[in-house]
Protein backbone atom coordinates (compact mmCIF):
# COMPACT_ATOMS: atom_id res chain seq x y z
CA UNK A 1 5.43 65.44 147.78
CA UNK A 2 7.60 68.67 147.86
CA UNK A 3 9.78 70.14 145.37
CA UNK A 4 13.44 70.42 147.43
CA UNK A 5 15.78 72.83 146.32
CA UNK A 6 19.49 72.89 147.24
CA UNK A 7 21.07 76.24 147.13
CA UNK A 8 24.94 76.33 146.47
CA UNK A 9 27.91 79.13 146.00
CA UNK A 10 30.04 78.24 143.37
CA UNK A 11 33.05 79.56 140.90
CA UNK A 12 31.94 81.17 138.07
CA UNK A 13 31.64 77.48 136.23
CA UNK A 14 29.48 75.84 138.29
CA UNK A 15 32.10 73.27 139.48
CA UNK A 16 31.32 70.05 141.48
CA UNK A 17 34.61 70.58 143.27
CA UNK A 18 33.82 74.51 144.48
CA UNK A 19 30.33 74.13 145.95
CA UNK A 20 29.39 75.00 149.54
CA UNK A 21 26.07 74.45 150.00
CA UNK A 22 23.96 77.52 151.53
CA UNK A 23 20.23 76.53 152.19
CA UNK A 24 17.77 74.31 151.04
CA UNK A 25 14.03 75.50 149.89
CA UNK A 26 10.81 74.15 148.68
CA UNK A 27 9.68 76.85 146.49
CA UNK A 28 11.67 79.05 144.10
CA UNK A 29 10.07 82.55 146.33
CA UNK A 30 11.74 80.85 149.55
CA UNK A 31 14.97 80.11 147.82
CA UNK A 32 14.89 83.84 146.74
CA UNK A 33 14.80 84.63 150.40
CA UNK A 34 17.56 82.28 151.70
CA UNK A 35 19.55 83.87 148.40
CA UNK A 36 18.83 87.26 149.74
CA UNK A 37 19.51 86.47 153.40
CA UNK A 38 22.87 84.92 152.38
CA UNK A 39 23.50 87.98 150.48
CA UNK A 40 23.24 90.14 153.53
CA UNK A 41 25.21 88.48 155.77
CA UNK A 42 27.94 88.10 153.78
CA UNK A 43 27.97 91.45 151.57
CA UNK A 44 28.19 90.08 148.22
CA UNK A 45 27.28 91.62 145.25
CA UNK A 46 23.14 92.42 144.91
CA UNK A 47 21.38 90.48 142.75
CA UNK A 48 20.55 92.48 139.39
CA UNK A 49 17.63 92.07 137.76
CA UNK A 50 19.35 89.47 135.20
CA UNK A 51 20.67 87.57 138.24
CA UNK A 52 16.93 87.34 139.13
CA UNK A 53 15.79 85.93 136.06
CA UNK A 54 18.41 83.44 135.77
CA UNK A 55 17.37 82.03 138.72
CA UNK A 56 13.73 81.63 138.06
CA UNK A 57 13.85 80.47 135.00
CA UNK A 58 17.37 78.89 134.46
CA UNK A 59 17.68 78.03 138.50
CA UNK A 60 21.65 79.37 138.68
CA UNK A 61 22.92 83.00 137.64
CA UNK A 62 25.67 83.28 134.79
CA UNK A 63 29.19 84.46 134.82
CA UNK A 64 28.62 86.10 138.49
CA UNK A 65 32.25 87.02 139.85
CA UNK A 66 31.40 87.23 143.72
CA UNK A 67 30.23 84.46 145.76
CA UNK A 68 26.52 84.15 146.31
């Protein structure tokens, strides 16, 4: 059996009510890539290095203003 991830945007607290889902992945590299990817297409802010490690190791970023 796979892991599943489901990747959301949210407000900066994580609310149930303000989540749009954006992708779904089975590994935490191919959820990187959707992140990235959704990124892109919608110019948001880049990912910073801190972003990157909160979503490794914590699986959401902290206090990010923009949309993901």
């Amino acid at each position: 059996m796979r892991d599943t991830y489901l990747i959301y945007s949210t407000d900066a607290w994580h609310s149930y009510a303000n989540r749009d889902i954006i992708g779904v992945g089975t590994s935490i590299p191919n959820c990187m890539k959707v992140i990235r990817a959704h990124i892109r297409k919608y110019d948001c802010d880049k990912l910073t290095e801190d972003n990157k490690f909160e979503l490794e190791h914590y699986r959401q970023t902290q206090g990010r203003s923009a949309a993901m």
